[in-house]
N, C-alpha and C. Protein backbone atom coordinates (compact mmCIF):
# COMPACT_ATOMS: atom_id res chain seq x y z
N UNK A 1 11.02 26.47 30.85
CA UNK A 1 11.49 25.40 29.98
C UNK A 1 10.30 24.82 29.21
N UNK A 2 9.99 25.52 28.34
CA UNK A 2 8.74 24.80 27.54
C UNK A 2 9.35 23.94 26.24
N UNK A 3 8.65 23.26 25.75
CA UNK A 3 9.07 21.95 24.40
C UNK A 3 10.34 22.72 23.69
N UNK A 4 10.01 23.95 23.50
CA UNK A 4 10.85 24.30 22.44
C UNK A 4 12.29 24.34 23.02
N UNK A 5 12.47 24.58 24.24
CA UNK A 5 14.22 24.98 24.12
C UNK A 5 15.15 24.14 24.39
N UNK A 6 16.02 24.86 23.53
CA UNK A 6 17.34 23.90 23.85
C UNK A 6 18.00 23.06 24.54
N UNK A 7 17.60 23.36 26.16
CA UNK A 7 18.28 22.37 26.81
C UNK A 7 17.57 21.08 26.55
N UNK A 8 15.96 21.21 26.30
CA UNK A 8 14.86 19.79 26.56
C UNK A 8 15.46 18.89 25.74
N UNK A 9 15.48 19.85 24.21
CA UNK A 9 16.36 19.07 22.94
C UNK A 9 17.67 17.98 23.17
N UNK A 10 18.18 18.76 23.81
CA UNK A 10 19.56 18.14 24.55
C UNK A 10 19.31 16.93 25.10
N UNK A 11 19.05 17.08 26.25
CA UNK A 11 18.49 16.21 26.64
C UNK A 11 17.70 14.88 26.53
N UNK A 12 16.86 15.13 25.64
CA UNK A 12 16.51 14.62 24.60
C UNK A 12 16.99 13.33 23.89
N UNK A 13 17.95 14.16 23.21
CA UNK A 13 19.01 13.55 22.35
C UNK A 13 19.76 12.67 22.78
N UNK A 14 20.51 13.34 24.07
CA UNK A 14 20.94 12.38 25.04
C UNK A 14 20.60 10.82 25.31
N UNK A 15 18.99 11.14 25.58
CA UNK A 15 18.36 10.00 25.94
C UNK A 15 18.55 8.72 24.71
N UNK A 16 18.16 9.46 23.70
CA UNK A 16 17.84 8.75 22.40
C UNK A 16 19.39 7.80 22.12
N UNK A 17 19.94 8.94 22.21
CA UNK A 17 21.57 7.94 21.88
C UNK A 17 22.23 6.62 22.51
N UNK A 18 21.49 7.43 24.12
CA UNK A 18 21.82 6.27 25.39
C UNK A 18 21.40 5.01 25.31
N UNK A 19 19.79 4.81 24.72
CA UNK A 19 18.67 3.80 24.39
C UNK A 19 19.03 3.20 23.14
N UNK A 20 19.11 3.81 21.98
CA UNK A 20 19.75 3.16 20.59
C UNK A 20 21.07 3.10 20.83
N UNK A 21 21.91 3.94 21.01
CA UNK A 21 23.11 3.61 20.49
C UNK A 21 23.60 4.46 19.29
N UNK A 22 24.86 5.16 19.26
CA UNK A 22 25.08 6.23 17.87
C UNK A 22 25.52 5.40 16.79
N UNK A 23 25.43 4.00 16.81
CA UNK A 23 25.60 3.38 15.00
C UNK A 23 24.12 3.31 14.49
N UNK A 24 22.91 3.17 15.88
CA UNK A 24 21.94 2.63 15.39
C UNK A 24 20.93 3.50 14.67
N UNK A 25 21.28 4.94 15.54
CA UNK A 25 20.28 6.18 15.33
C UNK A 25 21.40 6.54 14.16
N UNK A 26 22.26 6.73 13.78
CA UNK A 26 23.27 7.20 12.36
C UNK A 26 22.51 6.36 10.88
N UNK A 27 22.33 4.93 11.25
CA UNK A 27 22.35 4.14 10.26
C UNK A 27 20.08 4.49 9.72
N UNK A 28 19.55 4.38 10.95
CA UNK A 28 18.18 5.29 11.16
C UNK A 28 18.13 6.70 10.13
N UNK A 29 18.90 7.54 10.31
CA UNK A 29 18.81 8.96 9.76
C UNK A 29 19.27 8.53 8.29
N UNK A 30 20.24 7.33 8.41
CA UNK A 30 20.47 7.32 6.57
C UNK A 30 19.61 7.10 6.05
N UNK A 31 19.11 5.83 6.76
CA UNK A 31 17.93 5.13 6.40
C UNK A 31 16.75 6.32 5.66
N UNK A 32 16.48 7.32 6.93
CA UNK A 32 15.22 8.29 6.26
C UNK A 32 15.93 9.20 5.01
N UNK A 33 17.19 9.23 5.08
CA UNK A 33 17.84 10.12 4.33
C UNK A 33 17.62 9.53 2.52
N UNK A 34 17.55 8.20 2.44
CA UNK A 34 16.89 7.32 1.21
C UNK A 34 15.71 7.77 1.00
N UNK A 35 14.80 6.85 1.82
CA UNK A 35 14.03 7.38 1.71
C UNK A 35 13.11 8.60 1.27
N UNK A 36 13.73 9.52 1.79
CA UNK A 36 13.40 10.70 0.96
C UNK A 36 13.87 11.38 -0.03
N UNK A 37 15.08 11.13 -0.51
CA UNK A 37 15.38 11.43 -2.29
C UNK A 37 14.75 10.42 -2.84
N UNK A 38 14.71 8.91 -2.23
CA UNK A 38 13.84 8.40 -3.11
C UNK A 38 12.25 8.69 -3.41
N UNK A 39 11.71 9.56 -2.62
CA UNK A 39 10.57 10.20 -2.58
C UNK A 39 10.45 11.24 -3.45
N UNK A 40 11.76 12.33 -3.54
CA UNK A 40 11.44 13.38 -4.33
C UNK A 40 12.05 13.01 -5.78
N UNK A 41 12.46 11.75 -6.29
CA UNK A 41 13.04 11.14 -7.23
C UNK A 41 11.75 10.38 -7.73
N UNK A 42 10.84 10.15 -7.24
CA UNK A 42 9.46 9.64 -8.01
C UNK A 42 8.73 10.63 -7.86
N UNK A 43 8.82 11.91 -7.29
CA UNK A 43 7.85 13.25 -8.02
C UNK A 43 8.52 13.63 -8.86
N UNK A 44 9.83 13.48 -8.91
CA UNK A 44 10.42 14.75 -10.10
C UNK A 44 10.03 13.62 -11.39
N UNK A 45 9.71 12.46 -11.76
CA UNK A 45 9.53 11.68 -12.74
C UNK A 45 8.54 12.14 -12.78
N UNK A 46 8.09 12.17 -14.41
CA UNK A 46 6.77 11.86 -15.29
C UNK A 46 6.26 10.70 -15.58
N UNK A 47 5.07 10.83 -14.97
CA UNK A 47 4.45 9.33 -15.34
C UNK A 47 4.29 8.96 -16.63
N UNK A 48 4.79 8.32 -17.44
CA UNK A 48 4.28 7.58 -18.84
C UNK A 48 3.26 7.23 -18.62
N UNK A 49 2.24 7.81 -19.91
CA UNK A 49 0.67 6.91 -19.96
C UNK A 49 0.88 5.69 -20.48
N UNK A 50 0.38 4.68 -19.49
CA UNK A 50 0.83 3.11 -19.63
C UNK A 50 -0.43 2.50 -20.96
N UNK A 51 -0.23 2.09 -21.81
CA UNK A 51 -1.24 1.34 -22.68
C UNK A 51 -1.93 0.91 -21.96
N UNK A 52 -3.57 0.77 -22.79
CA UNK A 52 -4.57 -0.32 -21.80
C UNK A 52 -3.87 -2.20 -21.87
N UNK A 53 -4.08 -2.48 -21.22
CA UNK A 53 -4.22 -3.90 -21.19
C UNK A 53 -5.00 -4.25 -22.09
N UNK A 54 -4.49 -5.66 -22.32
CA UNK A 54 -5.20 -6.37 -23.29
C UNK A 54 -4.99 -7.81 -22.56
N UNK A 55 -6.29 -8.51 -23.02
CA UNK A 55 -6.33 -10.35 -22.26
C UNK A 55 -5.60 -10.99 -23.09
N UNK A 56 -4.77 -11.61 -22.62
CA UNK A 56 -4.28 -12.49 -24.11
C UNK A 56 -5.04 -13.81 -24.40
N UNK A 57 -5.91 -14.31 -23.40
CA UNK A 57 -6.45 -15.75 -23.94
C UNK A 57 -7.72 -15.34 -24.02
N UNK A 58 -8.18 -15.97 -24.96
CA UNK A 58 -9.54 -15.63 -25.53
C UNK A 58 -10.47 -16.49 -24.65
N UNK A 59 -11.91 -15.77 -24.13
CA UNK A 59 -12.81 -16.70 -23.62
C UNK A 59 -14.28 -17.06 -24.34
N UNK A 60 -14.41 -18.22 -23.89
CA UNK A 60 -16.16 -17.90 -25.29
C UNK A 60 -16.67 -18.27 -23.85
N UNK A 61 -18.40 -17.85 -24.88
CA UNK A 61 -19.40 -18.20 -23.64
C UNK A 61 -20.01 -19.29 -24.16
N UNK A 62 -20.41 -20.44 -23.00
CA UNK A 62 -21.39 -21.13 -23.57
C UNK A 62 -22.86 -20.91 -23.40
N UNK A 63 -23.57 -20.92 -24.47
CA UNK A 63 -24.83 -20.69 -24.04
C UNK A 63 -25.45 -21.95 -23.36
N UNK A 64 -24.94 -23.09 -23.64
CA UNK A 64 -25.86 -24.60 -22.82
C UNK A 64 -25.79 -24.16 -21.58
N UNK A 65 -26.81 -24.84 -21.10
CA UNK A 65 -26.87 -24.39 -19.29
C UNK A 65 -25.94 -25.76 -18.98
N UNK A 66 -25.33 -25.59 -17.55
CA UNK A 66 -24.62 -26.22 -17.27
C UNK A 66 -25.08 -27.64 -16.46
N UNK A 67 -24.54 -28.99 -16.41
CA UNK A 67 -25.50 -30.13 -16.58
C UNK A 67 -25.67 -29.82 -14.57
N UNK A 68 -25.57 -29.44 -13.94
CA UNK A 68 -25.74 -29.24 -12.49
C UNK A 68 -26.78 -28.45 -11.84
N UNK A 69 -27.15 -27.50 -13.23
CA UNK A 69 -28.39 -26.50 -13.06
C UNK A 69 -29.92 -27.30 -13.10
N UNK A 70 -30.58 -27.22 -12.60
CA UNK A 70 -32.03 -27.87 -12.78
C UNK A 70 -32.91 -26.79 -12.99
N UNK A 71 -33.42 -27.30 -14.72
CA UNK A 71 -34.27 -26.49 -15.17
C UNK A 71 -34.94 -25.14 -14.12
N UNK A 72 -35.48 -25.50 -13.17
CA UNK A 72 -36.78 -24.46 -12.21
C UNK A 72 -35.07 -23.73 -11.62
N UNK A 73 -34.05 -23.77 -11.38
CA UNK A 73 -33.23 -22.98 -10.95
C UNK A 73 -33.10 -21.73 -11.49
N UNK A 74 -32.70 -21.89 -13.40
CA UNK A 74 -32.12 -21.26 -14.24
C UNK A 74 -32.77 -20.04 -14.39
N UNK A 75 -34.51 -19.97 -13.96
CA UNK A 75 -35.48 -18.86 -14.14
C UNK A 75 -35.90 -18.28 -12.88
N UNK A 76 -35.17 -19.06 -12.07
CA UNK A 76 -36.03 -18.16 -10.71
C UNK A 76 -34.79 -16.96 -10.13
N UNK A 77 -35.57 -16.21 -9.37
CA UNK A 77 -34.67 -15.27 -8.90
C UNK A 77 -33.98 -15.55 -7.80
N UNK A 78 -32.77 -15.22 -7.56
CA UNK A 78 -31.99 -15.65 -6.01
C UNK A 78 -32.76 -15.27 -5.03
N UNK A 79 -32.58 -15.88 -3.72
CA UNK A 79 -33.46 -15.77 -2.57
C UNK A 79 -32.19 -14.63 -1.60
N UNK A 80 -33.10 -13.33 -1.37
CA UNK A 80 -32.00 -12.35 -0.39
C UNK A 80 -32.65 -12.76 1.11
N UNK A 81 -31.73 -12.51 2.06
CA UNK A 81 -32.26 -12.18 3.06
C UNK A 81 -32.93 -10.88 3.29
N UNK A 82 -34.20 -10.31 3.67
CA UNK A 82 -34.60 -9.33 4.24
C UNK A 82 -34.86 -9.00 5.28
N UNK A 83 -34.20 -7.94 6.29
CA UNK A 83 -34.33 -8.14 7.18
C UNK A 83 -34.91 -6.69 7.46
């Protein structure tokens, strides 16, 4: 009696039905049964090349430094940890 035969299957099955229940494992198999036309229903589609994006609100930069910055900040380099 190795994995493959029939009776294990049986058996098996048995179990599965006993533990769920045959509305619960029926409504399960539909369930995957969606699932997978809905799977081979987005391969059989062609993807449309989608336009790039575009921003719609415009941003400017300011060049003033901002009033929170203190001068000796604006030129020095960030401090990393090195470890």
């Amino acid at each position: 009696m190795g994995f493959g035969s029939p009776l294990h299957w049986l058996i098996l099955i048995a179990v599965i039905v006993l533990l769920f229940g045959s509305g619960r494992v029926s409504t399960m198999m539909g369930d995957v049964a969606k699932g997978i036309k809905s799977f081979k229903k987005g391969l059989a589609e062609e993807d449309e090349p989608t336009p790039p994006r575009r921003l719609t609100d415009e941003r400017t930069i300011d060049s003033a430094p901002r009033a929170t910055e203190a001068p000796a900040e604006r030129g020095a380099a960030p401090e990393t940890d090195r470890h």
